[in-house]
C-alpha atoms as a PDB file:
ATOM      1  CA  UNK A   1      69.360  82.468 104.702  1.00  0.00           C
ATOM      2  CA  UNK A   2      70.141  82.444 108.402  1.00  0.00           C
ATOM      3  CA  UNK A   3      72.317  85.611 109.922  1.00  0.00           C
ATOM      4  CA  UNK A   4      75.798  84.137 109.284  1.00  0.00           C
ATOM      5  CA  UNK A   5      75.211  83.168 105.886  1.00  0.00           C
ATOM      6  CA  UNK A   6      73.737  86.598 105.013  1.00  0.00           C
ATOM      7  CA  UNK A   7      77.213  88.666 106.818  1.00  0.00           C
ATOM      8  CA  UNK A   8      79.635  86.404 104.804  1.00  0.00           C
ATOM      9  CA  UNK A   9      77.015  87.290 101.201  1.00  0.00           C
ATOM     10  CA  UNK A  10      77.593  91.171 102.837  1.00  0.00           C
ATOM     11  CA  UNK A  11      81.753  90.288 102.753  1.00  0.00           C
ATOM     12  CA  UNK A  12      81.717  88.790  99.410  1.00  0.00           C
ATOM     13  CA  UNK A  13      79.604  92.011  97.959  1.00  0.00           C
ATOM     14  CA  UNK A  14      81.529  94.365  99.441  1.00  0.00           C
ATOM     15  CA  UNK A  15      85.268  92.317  98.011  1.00  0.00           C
ATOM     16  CA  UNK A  16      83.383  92.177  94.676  1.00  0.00           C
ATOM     17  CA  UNK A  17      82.815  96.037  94.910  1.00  0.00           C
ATOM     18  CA  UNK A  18      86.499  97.120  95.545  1.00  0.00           C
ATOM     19  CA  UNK A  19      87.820  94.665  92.928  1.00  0.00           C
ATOM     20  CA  UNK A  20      85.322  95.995  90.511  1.00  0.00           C
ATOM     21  CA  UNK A  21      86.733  99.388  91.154  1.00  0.00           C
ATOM     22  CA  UNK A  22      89.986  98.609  91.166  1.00  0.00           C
ATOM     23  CA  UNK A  23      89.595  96.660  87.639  1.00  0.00           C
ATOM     24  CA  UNK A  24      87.614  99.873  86.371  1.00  0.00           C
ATOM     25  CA  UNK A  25      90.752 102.238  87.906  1.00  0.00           C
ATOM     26  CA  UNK A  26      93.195  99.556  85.819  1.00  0.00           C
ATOM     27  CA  UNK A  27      91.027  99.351  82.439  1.00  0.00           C
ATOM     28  CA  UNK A  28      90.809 103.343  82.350  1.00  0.00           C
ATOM     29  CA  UNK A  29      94.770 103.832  82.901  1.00  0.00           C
ATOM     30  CA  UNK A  30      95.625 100.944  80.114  1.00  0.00           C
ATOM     31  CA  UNK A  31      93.038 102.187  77.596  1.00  0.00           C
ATOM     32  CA  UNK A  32      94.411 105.822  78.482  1.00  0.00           C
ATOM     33  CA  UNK A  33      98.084 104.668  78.049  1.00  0.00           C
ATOM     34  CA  UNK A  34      96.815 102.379  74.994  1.00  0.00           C
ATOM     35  CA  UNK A  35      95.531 105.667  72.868  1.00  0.00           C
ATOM     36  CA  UNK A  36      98.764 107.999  74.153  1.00  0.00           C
ATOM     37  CA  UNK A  37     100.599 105.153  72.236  1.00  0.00           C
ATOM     38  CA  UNK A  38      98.341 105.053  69.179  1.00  0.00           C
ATOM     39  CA  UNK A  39      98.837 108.782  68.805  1.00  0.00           C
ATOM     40  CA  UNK A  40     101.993 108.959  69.482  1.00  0.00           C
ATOM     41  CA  UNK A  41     102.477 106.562  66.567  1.00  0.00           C
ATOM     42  CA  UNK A  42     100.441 108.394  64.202  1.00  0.00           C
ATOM     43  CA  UNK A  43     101.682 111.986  64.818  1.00  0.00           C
ATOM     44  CA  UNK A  44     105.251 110.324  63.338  1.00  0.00           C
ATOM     45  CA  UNK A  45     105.650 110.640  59.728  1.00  0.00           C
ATOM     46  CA  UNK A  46     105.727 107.968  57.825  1.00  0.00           C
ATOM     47  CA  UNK A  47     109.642 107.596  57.384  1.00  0.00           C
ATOM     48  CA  UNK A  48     109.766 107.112  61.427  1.00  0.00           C
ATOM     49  CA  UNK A  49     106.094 104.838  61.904  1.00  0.00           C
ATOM     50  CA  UNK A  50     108.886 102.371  59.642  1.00  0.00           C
ATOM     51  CA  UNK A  51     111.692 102.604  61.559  1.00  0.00           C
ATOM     52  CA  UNK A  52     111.900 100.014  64.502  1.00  0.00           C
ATOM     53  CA  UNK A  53     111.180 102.700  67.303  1.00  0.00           C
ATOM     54  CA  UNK A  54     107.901 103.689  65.176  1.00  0.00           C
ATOM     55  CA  UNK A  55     107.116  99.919  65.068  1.00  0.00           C
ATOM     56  CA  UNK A  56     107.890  99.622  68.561  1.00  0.00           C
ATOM     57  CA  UNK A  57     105.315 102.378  69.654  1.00  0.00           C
ATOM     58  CA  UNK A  58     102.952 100.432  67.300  1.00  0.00           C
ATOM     59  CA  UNK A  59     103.123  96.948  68.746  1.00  0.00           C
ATOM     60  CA  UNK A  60     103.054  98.654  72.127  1.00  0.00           C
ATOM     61  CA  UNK A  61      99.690 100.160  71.392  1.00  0.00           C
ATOM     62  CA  UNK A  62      98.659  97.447  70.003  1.00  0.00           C
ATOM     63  CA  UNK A  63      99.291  95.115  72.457  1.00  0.00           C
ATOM     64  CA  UNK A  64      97.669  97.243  75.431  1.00  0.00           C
ATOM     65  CA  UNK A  65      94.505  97.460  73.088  1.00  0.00           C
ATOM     66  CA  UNK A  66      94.610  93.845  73.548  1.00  0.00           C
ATOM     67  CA  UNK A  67      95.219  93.467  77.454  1.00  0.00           C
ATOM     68  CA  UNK A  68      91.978  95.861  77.862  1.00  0.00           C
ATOM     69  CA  UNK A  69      89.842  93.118  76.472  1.00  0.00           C
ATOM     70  CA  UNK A  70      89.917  90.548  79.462  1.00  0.00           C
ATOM     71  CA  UNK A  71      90.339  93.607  81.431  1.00  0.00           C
ATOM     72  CA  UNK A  72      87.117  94.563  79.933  1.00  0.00           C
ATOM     73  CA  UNK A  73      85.635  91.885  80.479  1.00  0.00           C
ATOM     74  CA  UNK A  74      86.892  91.238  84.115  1.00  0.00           C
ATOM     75  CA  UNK A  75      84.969  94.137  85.232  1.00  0.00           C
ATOM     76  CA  UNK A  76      81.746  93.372  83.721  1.00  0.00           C
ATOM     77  CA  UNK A  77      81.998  89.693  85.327  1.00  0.00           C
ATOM     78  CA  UNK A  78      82.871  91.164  88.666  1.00  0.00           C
ATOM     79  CA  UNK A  79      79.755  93.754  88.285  1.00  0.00           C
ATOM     80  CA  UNK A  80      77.514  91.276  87.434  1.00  0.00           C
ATOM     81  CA  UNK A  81      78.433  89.245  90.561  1.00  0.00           C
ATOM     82  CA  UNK A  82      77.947  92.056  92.461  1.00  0.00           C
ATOM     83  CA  UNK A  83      74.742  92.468  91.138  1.00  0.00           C
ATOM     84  CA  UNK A  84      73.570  89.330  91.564  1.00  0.00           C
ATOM     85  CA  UNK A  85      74.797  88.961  94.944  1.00  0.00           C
ATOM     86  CA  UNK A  86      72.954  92.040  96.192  1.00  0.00           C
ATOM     87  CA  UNK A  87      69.657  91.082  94.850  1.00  0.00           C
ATOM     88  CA  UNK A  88      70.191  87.924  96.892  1.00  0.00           C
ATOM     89  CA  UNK A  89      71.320  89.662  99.936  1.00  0.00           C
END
């Protein structure tokens, strides 16, 4: 790997790094916001979890549960890259 080959791998790892963090900061605040909604939902009795606010809070928990997954997954991909690239580097 000659010199300039070896500063662009550098670039590339340290990119990786900030969108890894950045993807870690953004899964933490959706799972965060994801459970404020689930509890919110189940503190309501059972008369309002019914009513279309209560659903409303449900789908909306529901639905950020979901958006964590790739989120998830995102992160681990960009990690790994990371990794990878360093141990090469």
């Amino acid at each position: 790997m000659n010199k300039e080959t070896r500063k662009q791998l550098e670039k590339i790892v340290g990119q990786l790094s900030d969108l890894a963090s950045d993807a870690e900061t953004l899964l933490e605040s959706v799972q965060l916001l994801a459970e404020e909604e689930r509890e919110k939902f189940d503190n309501l009795s059972e008369g309002l979890q019914a009513s279309e606010k209560g659903q409303a809070i449900d789908e909306a928990s529901m639905q950020l549960e979901d958006a964590a997954i790739p989120l998830q997954e995102a992160f681990g991909a960009l990690q790994e890259a990371e990794n990878i690239l360093s141990a090469v580097n």
